[in-house]
C-alpha atoms as a PDB file:
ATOM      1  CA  UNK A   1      12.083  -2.892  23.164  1.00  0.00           C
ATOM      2  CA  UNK A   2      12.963  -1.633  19.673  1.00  0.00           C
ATOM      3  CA  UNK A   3      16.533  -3.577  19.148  1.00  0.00           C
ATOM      4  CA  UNK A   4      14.826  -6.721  20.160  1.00  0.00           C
ATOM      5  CA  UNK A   5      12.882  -6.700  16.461  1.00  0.00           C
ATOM      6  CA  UNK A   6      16.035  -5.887  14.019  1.00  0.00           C
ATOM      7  CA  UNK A   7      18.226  -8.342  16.340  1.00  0.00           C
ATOM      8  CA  UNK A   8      21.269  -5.097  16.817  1.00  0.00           C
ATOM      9  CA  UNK A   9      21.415  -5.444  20.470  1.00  0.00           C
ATOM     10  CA  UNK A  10      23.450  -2.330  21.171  1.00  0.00           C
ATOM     11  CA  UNK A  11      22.072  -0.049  18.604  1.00  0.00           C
ATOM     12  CA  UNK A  12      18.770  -0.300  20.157  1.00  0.00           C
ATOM     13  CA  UNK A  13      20.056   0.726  23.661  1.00  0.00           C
ATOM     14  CA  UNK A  14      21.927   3.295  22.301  1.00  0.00           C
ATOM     15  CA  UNK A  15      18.786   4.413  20.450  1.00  0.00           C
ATOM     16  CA  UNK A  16      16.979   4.690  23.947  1.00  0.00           C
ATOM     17  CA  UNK A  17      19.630   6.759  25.295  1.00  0.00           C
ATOM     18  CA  UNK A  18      19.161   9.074  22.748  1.00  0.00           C
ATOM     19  CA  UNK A  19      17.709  12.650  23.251  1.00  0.00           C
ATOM     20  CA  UNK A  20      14.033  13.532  21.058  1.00  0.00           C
ATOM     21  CA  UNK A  21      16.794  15.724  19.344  1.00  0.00           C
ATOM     22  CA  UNK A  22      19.356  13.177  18.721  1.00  0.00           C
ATOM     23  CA  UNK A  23      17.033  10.712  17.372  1.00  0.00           C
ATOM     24  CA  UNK A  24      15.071  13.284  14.300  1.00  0.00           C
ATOM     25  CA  UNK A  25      18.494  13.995  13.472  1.00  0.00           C
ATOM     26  CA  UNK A  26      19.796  10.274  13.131  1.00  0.00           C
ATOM     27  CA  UNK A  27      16.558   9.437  11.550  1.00  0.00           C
ATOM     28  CA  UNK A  28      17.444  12.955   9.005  1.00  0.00           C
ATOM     29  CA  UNK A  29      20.878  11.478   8.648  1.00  0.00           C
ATOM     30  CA  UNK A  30      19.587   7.765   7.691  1.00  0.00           C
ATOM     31  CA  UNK A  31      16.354   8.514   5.531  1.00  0.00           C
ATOM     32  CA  UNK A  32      19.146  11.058   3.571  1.00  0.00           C
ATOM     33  CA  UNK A  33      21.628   7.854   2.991  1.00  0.00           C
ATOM     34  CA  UNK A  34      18.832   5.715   1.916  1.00  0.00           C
ATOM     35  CA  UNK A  35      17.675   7.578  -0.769  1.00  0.00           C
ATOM     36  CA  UNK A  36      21.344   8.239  -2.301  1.00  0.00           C
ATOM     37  CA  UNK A  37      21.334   4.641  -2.241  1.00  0.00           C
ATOM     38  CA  UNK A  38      18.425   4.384  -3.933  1.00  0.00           C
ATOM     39  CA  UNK A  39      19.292   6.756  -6.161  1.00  0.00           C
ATOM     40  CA  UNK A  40      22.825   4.748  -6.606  1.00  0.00           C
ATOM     41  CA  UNK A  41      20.619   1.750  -7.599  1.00  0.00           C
ATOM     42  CA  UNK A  42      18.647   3.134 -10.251  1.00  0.00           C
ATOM     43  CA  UNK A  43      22.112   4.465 -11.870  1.00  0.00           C
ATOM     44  CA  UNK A  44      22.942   1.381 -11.593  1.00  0.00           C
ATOM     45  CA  UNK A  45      19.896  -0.167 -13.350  1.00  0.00           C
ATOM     46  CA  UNK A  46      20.346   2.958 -16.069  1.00  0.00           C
ATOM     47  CA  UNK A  47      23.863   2.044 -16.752  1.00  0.00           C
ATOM     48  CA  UNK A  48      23.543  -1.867 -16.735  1.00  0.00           C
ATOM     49  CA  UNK A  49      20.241  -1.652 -19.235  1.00  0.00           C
ATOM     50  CA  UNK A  50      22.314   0.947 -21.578  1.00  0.00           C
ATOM     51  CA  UNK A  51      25.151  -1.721 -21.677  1.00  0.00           C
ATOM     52  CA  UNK A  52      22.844  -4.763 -22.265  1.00  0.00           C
ATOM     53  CA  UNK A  53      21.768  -2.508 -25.098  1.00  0.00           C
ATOM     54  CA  UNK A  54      25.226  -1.725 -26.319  1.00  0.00           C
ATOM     55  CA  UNK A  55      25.595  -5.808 -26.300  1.00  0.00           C
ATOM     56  CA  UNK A  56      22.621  -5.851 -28.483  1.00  0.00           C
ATOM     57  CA  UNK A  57      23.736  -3.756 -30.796  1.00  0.00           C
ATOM     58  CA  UNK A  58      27.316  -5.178 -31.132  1.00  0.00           C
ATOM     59  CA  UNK A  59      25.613  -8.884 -31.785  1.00  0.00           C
ATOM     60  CA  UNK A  60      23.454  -7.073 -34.877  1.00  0.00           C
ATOM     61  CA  UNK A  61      26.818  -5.643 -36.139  1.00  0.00           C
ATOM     62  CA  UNK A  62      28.358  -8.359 -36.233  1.00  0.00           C
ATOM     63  CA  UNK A  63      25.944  -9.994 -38.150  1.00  0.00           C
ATOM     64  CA  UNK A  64      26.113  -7.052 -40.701  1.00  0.00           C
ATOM     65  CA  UNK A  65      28.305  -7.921 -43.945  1.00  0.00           C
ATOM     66  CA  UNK A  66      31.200  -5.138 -44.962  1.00  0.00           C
ATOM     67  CA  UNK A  67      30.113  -2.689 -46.778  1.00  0.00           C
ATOM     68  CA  UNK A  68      26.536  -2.676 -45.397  1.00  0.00           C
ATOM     69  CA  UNK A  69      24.628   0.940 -46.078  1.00  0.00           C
ATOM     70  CA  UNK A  70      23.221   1.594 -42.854  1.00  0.00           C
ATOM     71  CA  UNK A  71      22.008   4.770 -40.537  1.00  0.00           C
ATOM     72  CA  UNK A  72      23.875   5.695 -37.668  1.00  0.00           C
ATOM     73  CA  UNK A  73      22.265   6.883 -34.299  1.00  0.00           C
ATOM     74  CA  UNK A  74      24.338  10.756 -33.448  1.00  0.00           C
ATOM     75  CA  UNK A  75      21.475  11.220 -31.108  1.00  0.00           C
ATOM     76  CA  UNK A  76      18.524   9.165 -29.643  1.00  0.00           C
ATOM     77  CA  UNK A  77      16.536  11.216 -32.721  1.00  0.00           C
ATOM     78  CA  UNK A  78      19.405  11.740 -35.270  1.00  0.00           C
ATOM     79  CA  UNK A  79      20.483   9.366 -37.490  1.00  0.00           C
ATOM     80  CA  UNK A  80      23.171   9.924 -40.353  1.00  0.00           C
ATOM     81  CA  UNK A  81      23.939   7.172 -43.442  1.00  0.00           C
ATOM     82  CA  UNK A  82      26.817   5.079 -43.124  1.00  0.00           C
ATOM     83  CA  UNK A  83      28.582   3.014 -44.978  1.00  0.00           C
ATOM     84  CA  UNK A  84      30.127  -0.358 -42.514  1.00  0.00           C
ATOM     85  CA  UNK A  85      33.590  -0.379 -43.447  1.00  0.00           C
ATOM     86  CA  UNK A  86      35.475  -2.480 -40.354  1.00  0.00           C
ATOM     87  CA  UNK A  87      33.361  -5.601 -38.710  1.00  0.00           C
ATOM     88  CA  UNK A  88      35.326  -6.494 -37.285  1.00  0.00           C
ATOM     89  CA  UNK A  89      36.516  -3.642 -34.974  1.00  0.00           C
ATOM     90  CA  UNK A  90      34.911  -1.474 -32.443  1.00  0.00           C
ATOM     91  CA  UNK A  91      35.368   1.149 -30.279  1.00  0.00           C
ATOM     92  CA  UNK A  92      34.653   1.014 -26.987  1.00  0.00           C
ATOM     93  CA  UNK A  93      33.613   4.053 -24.730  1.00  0.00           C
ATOM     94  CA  UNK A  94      35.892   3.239 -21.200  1.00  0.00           C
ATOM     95  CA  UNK A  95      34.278   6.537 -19.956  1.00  0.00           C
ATOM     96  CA  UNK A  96      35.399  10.467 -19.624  1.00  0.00           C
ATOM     97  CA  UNK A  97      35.668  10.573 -23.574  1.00  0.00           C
ATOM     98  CA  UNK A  98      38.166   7.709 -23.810  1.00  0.00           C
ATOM     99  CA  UNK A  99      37.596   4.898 -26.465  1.00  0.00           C
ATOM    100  CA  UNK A 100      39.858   2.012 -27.154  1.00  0.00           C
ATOM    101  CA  UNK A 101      39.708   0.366 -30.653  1.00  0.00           C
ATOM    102  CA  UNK A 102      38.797  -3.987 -29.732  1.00  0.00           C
ATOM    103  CA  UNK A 103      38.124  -6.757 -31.608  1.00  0.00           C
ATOM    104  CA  UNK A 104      34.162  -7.721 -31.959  1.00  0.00           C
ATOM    105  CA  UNK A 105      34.778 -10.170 -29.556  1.00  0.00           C
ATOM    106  CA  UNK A 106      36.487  -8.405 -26.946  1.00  0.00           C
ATOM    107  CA  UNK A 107      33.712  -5.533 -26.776  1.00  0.00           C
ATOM    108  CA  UNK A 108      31.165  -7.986 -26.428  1.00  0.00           C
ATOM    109  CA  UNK A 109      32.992  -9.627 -23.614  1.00  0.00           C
ATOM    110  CA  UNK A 110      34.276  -5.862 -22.239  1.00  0.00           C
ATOM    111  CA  UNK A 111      30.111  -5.371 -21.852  1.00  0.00           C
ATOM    112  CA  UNK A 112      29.730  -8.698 -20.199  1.00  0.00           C
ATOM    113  CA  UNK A 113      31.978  -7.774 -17.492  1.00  0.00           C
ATOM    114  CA  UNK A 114      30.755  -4.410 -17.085  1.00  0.00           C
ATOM    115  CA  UNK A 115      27.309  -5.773 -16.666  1.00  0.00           C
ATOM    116  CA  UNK A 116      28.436  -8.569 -14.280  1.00  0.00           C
ATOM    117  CA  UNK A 117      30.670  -5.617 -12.104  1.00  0.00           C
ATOM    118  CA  UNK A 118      27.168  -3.465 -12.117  1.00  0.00           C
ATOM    119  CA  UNK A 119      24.700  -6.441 -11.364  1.00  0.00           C
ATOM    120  CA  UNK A 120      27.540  -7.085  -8.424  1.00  0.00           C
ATOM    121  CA  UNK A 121      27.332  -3.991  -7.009  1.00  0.00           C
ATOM    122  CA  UNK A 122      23.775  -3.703  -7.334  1.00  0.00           C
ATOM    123  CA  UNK A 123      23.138  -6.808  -5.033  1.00  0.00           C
ATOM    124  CA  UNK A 124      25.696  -5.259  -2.587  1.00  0.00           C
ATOM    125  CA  UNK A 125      23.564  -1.683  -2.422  1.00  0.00           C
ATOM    126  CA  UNK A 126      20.983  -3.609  -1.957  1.00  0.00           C
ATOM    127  CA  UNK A 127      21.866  -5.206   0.801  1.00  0.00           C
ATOM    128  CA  UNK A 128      23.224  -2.064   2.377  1.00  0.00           C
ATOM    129  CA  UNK A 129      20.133  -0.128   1.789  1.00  0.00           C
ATOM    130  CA  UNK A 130      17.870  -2.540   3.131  1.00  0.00           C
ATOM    131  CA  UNK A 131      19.962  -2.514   6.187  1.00  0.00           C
ATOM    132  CA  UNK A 132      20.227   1.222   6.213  1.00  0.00           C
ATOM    133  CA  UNK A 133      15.670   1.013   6.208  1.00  0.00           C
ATOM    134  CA  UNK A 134      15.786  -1.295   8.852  1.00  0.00           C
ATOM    135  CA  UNK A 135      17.767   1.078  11.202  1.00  0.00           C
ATOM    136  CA  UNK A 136      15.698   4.516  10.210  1.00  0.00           C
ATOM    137  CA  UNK A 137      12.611   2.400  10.268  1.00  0.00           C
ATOM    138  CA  UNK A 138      13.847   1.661  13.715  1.00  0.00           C
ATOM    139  CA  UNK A 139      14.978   4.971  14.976  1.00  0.00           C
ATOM    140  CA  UNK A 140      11.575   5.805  13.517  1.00  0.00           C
ATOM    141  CA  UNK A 141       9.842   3.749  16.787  1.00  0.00           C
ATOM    142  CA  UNK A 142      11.519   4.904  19.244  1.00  0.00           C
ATOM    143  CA  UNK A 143      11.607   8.552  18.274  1.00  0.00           C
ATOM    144  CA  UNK A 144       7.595   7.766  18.020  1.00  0.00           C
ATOM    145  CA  UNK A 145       7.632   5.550  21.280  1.00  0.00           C
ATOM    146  CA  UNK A 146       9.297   8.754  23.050  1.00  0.00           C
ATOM    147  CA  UNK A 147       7.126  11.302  21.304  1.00  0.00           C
ATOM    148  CA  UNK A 148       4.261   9.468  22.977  1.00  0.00           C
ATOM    149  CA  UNK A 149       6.042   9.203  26.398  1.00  0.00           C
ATOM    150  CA  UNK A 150       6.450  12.567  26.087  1.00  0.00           C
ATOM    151  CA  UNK A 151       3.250  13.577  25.265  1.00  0.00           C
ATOM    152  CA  UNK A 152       1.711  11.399  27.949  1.00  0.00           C
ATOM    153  CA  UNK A 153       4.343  12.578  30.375  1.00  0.00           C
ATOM    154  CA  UNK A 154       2.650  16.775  30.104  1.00  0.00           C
END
């Protein structure tokens, strides 16, 4: 029996119930939710590496004197000469074209937590996407184990 390999008891009789029908369409529904979770995670990975970068960059600032001539990236291939005028002081992107001026220190700790939130809620994903596998991987052998007792059955 299928629910006596994941250890869900219930979901694997209620798999067996299940029409040929029923099951492609639960097995659809799950494969869909595990890629948007997948999909979730590797936002997730984007956003955390862009803010470990962002980190980066705000420790190399820092060590910058005032007044340091410098280039500025506008774009990932456009840069533009600058002239550091405020070490001290940053602003911080909080999203949908909002900044808040902070203290060197409190942008580096603002990324910190950012990245701690996003690692967080990475290892949660994870765990519900590996879940989510196990049960289309599951409705996966019984729509195949019913397939074949069809097929044997005409």
């Amino acid at each position: 029996m299928a629910s006596s390999k994941s250890g869900s008891g219930n979901v694997g009789i209620a798999l067996e119930r299940m029409s040929v029908e029923q099951l492609k369409a639960v097995k659809e529904q799950t494969d869909l939710e595990v890629n948007l979770l997948q999909d979730s995670l590797s936002n997730i990975r984007t956003a955390t590496t862009r803010l470990e970068i962002a980190t980066t960059a705000l420790n190399d600032l820092s060590l910058r004197p005032q007044g340091k001539k410098m280039l500025v990236p506008l774009t990932a291939s456009l840069y533009v000469p600058a002239t550091l005028d405020d070490a001290d002081n940053v602003l911080v992107d909080v999203g949908t074209g909002y900044f808040i001026e902070k203290t060197m220190a409190e942008g580096k700790d603002y990324c910190e937590r950012k990245i701690n939130l996003l690692k967080s809620n990475f290892d949660q994903l994870v765990e519900v996407a590996s879940k989510k596998k196990n049960v289309a991987d599951e409705v996966g052998i019984v729509l195949q184990a019913k397939l074949k007792q069809l097929s044997a059955s005409t």
